[in-house]
C-alpha atoms as a PDB file:
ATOM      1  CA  UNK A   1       0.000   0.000   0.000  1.00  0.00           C
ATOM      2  CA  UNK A   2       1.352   3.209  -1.303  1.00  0.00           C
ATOM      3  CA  UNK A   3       1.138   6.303   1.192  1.00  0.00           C
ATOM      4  CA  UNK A   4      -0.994   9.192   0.617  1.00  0.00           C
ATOM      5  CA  UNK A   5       0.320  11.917  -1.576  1.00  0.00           C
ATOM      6  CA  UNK A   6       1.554  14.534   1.051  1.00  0.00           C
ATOM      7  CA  UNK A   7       0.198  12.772   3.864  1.00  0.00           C
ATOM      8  CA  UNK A   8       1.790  14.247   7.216  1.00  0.00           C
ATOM      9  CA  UNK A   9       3.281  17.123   5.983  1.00  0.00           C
ATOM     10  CA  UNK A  10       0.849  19.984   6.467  1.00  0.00           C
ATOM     11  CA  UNK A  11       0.854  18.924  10.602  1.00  0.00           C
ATOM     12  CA  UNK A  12       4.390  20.550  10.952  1.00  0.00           C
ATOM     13  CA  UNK A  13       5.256  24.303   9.858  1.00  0.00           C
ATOM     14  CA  UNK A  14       8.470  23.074  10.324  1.00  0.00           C
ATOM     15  CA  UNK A  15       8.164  20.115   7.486  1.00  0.00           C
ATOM     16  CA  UNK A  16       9.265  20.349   3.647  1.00  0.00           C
ATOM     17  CA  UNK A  17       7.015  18.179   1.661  1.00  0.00           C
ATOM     18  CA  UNK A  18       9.082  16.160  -0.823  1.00  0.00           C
ATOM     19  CA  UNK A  19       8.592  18.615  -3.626  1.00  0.00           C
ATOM     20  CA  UNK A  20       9.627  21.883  -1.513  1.00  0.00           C
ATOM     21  CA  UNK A  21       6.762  23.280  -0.261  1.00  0.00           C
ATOM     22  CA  UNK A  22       5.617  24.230   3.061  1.00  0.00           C
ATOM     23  CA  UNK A  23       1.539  23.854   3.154  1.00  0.00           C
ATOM     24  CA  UNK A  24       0.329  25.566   6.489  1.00  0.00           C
ATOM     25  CA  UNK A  25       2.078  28.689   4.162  1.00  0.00           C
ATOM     26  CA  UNK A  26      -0.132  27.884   1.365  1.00  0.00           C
ATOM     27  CA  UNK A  27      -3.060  27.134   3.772  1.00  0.00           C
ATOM     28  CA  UNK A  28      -2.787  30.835   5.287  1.00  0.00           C
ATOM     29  CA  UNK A  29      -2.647  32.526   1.977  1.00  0.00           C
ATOM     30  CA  UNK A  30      -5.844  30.716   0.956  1.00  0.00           C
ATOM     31  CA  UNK A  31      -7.112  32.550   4.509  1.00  0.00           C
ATOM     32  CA  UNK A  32      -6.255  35.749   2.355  1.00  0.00           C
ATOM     33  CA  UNK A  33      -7.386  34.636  -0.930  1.00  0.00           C
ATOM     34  CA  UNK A  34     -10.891  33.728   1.282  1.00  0.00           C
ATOM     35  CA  UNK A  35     -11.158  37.533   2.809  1.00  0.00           C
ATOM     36  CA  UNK A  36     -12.479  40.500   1.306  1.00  0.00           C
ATOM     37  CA  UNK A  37     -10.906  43.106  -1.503  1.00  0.00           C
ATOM     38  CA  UNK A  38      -8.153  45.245  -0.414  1.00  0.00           C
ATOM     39  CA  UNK A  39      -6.413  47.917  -2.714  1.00  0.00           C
ATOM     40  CA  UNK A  40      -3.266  50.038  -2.802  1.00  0.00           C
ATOM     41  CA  UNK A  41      -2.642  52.915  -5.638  1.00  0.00           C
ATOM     42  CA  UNK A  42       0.324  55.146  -5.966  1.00  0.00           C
ATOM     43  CA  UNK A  43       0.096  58.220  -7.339  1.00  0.00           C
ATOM     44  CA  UNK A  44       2.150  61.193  -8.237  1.00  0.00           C
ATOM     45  CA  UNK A  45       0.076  63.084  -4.806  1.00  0.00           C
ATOM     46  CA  UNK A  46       0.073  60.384  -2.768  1.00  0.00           C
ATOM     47  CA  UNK A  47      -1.053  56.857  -1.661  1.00  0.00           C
ATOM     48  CA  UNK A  48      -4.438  55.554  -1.773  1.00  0.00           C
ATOM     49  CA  UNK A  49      -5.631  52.620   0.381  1.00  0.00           C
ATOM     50  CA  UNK A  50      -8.994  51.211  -0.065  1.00  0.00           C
ATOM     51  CA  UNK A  51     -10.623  48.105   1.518  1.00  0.00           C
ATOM     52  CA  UNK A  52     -14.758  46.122   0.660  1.00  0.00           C
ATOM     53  CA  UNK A  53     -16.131  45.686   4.145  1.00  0.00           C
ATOM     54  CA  UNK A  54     -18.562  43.072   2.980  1.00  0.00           C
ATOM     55  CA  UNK A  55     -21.007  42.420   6.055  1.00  0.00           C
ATOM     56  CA  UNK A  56     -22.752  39.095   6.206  1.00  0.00           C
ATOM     57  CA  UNK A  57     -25.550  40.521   8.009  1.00  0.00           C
ATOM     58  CA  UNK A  58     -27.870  44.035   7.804  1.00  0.00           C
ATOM     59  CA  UNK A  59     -27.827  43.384  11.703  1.00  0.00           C
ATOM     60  CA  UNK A  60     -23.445  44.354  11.543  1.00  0.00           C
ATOM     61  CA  UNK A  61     -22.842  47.599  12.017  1.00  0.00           C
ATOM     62  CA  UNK A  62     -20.366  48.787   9.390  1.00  0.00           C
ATOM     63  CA  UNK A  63     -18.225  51.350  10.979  1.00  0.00           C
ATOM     64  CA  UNK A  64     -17.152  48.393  13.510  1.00  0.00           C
ATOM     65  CA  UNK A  65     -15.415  47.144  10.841  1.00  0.00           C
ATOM     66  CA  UNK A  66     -11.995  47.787  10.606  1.00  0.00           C
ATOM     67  CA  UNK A  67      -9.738  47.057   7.850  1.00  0.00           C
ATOM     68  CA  UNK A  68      -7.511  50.100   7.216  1.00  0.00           C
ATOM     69  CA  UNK A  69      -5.415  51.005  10.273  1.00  0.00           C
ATOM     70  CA  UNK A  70      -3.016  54.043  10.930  1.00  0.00           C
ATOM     71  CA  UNK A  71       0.421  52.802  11.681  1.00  0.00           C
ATOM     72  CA  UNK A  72       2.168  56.127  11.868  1.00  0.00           C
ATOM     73  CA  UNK A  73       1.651  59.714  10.781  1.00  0.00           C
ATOM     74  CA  UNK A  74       3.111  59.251   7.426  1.00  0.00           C
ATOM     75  CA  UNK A  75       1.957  55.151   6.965  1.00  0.00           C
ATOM     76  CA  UNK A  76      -0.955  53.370   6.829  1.00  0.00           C
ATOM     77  CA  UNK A  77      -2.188  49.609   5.983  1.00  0.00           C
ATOM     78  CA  UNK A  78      -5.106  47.704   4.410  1.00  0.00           C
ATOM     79  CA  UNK A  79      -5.571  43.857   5.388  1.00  0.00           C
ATOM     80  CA  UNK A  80      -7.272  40.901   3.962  1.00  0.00           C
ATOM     81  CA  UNK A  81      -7.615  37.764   5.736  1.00  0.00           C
ATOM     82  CA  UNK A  82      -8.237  36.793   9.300  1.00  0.00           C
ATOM     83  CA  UNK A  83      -9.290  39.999  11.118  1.00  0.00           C
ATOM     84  CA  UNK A  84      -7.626  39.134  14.040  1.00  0.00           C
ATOM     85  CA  UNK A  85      -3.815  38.095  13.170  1.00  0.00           C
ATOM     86  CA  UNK A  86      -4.053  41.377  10.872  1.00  0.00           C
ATOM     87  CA  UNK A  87      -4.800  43.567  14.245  1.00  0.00           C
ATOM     88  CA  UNK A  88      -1.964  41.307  16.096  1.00  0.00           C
ATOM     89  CA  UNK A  89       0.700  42.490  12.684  1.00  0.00           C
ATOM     90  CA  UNK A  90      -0.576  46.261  13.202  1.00  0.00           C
ATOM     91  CA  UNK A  91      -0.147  46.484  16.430  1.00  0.00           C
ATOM     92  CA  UNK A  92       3.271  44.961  15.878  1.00  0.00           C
ATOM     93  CA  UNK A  93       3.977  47.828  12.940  1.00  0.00           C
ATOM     94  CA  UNK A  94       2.824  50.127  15.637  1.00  0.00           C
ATOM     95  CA  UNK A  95       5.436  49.400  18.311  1.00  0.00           C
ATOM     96  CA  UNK A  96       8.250  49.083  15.658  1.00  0.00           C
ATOM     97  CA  UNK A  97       7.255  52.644  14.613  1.00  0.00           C
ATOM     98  CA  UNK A  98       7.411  54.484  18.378  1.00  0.00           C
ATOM     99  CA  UNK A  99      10.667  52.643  18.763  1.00  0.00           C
ATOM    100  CA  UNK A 100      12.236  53.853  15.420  1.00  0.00           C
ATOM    101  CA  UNK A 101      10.828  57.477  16.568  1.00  0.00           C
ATOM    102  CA  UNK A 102      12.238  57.268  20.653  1.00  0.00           C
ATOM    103  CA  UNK A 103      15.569  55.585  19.293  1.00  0.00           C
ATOM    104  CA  UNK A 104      15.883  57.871  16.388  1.00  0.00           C
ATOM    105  CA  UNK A 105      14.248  60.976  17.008  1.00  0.00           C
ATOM    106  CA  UNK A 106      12.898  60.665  13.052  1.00  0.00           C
ATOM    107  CA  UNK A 107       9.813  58.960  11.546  1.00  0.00           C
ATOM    108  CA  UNK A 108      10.486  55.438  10.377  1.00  0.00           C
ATOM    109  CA  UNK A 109      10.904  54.705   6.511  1.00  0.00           C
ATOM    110  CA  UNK A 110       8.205  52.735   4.749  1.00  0.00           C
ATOM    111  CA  UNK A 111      10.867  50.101   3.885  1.00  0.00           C
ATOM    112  CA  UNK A 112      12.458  49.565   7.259  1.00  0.00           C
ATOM    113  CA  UNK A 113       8.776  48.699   8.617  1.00  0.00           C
ATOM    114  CA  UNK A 114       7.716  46.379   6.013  1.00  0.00           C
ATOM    115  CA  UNK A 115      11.040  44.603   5.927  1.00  0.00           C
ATOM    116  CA  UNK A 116      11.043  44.360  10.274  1.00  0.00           C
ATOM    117  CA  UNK A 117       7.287  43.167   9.925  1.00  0.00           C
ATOM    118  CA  UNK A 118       7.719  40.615   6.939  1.00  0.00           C
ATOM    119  CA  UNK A 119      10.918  39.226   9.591  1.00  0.00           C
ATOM    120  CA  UNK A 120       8.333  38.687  11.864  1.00  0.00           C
ATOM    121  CA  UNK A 121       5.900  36.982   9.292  1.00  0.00           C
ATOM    122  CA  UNK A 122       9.042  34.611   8.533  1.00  0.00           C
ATOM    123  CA  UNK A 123       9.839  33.928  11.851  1.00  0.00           C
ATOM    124  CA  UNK A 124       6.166  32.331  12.039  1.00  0.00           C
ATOM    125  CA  UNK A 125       7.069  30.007   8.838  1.00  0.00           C
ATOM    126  CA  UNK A 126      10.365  28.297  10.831  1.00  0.00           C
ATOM    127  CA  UNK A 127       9.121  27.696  14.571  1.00  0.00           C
ATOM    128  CA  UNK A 128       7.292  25.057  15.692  1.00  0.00           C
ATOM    129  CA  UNK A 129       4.116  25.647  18.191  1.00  0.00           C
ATOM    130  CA  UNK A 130       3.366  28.520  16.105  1.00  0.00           C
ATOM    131  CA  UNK A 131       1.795  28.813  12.744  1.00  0.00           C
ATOM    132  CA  UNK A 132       1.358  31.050  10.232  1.00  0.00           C
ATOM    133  CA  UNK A 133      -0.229  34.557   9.878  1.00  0.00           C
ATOM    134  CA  UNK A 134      -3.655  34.270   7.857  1.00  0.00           C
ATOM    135  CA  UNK A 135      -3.504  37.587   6.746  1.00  0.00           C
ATOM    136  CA  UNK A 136      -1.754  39.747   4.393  1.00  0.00           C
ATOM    137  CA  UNK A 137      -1.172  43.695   4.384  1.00  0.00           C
ATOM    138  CA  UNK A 138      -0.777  46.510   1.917  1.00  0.00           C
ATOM    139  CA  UNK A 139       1.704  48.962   3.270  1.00  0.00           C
ATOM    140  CA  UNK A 140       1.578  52.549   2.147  1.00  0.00           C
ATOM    141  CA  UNK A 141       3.412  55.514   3.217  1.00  0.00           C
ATOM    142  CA  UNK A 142       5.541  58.356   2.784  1.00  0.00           C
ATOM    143  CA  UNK A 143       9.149  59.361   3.729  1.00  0.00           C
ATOM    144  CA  UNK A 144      11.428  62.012   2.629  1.00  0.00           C
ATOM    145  CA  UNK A 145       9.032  62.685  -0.517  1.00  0.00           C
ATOM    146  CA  UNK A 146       8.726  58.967  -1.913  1.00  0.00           C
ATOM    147  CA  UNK A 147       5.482  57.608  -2.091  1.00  0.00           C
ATOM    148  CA  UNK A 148       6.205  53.206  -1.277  1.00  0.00           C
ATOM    149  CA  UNK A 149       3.665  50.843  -1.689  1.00  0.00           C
ATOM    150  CA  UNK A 150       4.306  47.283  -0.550  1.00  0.00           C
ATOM    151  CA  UNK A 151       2.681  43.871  -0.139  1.00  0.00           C
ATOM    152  CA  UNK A 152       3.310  41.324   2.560  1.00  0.00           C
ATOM    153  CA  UNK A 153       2.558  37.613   2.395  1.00  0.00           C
ATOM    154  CA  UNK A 154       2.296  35.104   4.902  1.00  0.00           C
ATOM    155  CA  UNK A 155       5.718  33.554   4.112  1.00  0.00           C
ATOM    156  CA  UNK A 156       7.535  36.545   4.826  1.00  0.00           C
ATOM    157  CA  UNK A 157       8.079  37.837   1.297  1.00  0.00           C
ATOM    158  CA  UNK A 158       7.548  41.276   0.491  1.00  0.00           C
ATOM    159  CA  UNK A 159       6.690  43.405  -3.018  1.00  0.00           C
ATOM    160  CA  UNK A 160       7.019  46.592  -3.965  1.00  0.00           C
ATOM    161  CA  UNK A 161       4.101  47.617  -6.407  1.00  0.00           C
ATOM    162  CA  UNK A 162       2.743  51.054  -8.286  1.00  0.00           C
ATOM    163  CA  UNK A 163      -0.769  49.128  -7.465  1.00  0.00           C
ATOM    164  CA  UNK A 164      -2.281  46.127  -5.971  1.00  0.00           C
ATOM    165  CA  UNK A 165      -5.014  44.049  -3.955  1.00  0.00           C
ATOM    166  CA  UNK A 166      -5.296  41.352  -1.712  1.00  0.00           C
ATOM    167  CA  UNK A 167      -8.415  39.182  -0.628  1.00  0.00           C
ATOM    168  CA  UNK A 168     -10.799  37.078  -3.273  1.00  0.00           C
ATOM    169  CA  UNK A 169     -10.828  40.804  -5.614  1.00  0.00           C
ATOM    170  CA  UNK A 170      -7.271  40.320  -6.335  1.00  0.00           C
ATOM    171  CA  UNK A 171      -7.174  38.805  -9.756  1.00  0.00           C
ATOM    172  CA  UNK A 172     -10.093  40.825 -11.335  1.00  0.00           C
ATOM    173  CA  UNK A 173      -8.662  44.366  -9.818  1.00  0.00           C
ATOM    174  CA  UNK A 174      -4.930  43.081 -11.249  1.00  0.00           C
ATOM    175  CA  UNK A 175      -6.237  43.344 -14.251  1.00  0.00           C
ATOM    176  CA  UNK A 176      -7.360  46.495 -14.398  1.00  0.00           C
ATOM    177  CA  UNK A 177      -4.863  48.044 -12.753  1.00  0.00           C
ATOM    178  CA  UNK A 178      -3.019  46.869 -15.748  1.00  0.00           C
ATOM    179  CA  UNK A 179      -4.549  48.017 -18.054  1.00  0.00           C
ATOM    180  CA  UNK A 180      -5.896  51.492 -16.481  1.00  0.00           C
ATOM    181  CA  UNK A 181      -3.017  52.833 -14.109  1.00  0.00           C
ATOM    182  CA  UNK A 182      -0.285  55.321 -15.266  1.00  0.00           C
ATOM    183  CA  UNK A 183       2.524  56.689 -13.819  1.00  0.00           C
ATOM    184  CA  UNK A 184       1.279  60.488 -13.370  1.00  0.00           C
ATOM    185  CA  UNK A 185      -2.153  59.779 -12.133  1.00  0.00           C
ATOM    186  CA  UNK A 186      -3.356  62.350  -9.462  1.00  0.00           C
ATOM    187  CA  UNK A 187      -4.641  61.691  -6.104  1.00  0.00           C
ATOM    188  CA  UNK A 188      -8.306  62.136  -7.527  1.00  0.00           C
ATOM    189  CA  UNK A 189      -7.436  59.534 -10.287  1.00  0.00           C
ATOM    190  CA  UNK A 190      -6.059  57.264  -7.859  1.00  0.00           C
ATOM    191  CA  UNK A 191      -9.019  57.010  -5.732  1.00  0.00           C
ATOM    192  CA  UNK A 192     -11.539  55.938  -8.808  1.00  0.00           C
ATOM    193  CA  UNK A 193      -9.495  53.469 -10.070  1.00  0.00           C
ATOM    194  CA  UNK A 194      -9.116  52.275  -6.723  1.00  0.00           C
ATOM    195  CA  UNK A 195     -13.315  52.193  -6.548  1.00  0.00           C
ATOM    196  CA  UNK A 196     -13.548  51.449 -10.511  1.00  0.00           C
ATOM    197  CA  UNK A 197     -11.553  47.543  -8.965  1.00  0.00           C
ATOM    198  CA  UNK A 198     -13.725  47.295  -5.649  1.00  0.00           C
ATOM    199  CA  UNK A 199     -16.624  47.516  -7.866  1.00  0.00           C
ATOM    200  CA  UNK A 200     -15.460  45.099 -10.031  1.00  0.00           C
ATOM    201  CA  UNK A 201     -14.028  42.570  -8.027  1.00  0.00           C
ATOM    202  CA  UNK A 202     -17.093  42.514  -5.824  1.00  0.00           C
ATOM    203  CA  UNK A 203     -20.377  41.137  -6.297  1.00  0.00           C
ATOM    204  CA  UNK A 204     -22.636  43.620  -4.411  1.00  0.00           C
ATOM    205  CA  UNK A 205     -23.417  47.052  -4.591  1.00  0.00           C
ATOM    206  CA  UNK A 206     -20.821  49.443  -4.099  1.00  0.00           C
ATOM    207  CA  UNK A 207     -21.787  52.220  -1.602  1.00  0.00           C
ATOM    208  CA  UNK A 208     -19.556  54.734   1.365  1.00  0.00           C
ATOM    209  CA  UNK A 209     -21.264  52.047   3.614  1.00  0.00           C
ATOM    210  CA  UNK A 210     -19.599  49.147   2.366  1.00  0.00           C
ATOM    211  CA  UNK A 211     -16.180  50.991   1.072  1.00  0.00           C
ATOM    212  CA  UNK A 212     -13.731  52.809   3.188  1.00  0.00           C
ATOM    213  CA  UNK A 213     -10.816  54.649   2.178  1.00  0.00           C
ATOM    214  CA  UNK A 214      -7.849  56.346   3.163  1.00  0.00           C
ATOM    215  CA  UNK A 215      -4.715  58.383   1.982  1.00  0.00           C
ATOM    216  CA  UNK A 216      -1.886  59.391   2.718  1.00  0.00           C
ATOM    217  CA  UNK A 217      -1.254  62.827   0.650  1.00  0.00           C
ATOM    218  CA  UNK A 218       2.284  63.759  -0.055  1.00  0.00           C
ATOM    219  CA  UNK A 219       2.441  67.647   0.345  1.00  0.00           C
ATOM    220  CA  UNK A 220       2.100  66.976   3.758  1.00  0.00           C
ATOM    221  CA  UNK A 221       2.716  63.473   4.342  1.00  0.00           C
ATOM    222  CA  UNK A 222      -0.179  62.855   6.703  1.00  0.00           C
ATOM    223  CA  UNK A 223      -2.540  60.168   7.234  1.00  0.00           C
ATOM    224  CA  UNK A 224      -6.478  60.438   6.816  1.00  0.00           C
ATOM    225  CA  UNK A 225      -9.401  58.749   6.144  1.00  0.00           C
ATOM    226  CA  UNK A 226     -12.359  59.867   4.173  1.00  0.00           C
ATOM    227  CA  UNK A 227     -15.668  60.701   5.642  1.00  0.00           C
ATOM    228  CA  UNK A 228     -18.765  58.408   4.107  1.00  0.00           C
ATOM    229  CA  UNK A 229     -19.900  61.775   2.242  1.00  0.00           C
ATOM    230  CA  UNK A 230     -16.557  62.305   0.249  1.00  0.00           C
ATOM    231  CA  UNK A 231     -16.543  58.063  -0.474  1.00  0.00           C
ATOM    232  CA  UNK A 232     -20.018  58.138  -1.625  1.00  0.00           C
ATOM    233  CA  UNK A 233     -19.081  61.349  -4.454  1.00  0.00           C
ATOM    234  CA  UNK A 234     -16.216  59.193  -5.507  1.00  0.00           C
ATOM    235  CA  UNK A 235     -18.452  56.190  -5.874  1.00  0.00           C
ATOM    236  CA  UNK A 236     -20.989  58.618  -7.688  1.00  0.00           C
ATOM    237  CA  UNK A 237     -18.443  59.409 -10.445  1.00  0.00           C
ATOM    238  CA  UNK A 238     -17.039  56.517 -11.049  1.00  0.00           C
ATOM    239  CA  UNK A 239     -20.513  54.159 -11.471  1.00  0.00           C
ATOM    240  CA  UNK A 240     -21.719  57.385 -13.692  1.00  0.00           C
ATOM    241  CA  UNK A 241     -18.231  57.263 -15.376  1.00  0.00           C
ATOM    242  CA  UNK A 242     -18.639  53.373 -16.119  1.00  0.00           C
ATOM    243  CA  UNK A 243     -22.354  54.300 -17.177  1.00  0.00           C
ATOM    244  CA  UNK A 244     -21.020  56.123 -19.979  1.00  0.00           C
ATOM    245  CA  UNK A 245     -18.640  54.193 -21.200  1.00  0.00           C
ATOM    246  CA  UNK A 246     -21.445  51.004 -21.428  1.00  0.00           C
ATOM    247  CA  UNK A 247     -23.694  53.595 -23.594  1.00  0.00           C
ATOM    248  CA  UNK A 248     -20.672  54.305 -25.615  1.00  0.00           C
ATOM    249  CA  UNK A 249     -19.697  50.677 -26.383  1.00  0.00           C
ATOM    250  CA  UNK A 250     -23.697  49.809 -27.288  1.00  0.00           C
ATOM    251  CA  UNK A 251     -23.210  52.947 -29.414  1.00  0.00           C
ATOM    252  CA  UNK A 252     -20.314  51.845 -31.370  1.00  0.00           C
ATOM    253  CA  UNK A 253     -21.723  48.012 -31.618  1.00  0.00           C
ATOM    254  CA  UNK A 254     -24.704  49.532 -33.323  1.00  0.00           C
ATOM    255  CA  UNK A 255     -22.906  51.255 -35.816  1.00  0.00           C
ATOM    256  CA  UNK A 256     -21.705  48.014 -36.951  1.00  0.00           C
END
């Protein structure tokens, strides 16, 4: 009797399957693939982070849901996965980023806190009695007048990107960030195409009830989120936006 393919060796973080691969890693990045849409965009203003707080009841309230957190002054993140391993990683970002400031005496750069927080994440790939982080976070921030945008993964690795998602959105908003995003987009521009994937990528209605967004402007290099009034004008634009681009397309096909 032949063993099982892989039998055994998703019960250890610590085991290499035969083939190289460590599954409790893949198993908590199918925790992120599971959660809900998360965005990044850089712009030539500024960073835009933008999250779907999909509630599985009417009963939820909405604002309790939190899925973009202030890290620092000049950083924030946007999570996807298990709600409450992404609060345990912020709260870790948090600390690293008083330290850096009381050792220092200076803000800390984007970089240094992804990098110190994805050495973390890989710690939690290599120890047994531990396992993995289910979540993943978009890191965006500002230092010195450079606008970073990066992505963590439960194994530790980390990306730089101009934009990108997490959560079960991540494929359909990848695409349109390639083919819509450019280089000099302004903080305005950032924030539709930012709604233009959320709306997308999700399969309900996209209101400033369910959508929550925050930036990170670079004239000042400050952190703030956007009240539900100023979401729900950006929403506004962009569904009246993609309404006339669906009239022009019918248009055009009836011409032919």
């Amino acid at each position: 009797m032949q063993p099982l393919q892989n039998a055994g060796y998703d019960r250890a973080i610590t085991v290499f399957s035969p083939d190289g691969r460590l599954f409790q890693v893949e198993y908590a990045r199918e925790a992120v693939k599971r959660g809900t849409t998360s965005i990044g965009v850089k712009s030539s203003e500024g960073i835009v982070l933008a999250v779907d707080k999909r509630t599985t009841s009417k009963l939820v309230e909405a604002s309790s849901i939190e899925k973009i957190f202030k890290i620092d002054e000049h950083i924030g993140a946007a999570t996807s996965g298990l709600v409450a391993d992404a609060r345990a990683l912020v709260e870790r970002a948090r600390v690293e980023a008083q330290i850096n400031k009381i050792t220092y005496s200076e803000p800390i750069r984007v970089t240094s806190l992804s990098k110190k927080l994805c050495d973390m994440l890989q710690l939690y790939t290599q120890n047994g009695g531990v396992r993995p982080f289910g979540s993943a976070l978009i890191i965006g921030g500002i230092y010195d007048g450079s606008c970073k945008l990066f992505e963590t993964d439960p194994s530790g690795a980390l990306i730089e990107y101009k934009a990108t998602a997490i959560g079960s959105g991540r494929s359909t908003a990848m695409t349109i960030f390639e083919d819509k995003y450019e280089d000099n987009l302004t903080l305005d521009g950032a924030i539709e195409l930012a709604l233009t994937a959320i709306n997308e990528a999700t399969d309900h209605d996209t209101t400033a009830n369910n959508v929550e967004i925050a930036v990170i402007k670079l004239e000042d290099e400050k952190y703030f989120k956007l009240s539900q009034e100023e979401v729900q004008k950006y929403i506004d634009d962009v569904l009246a936006d993609d309404e006339e681009e669906s009239e022009d397309d019918e248009d055009s096909q009836d011409e032919e």
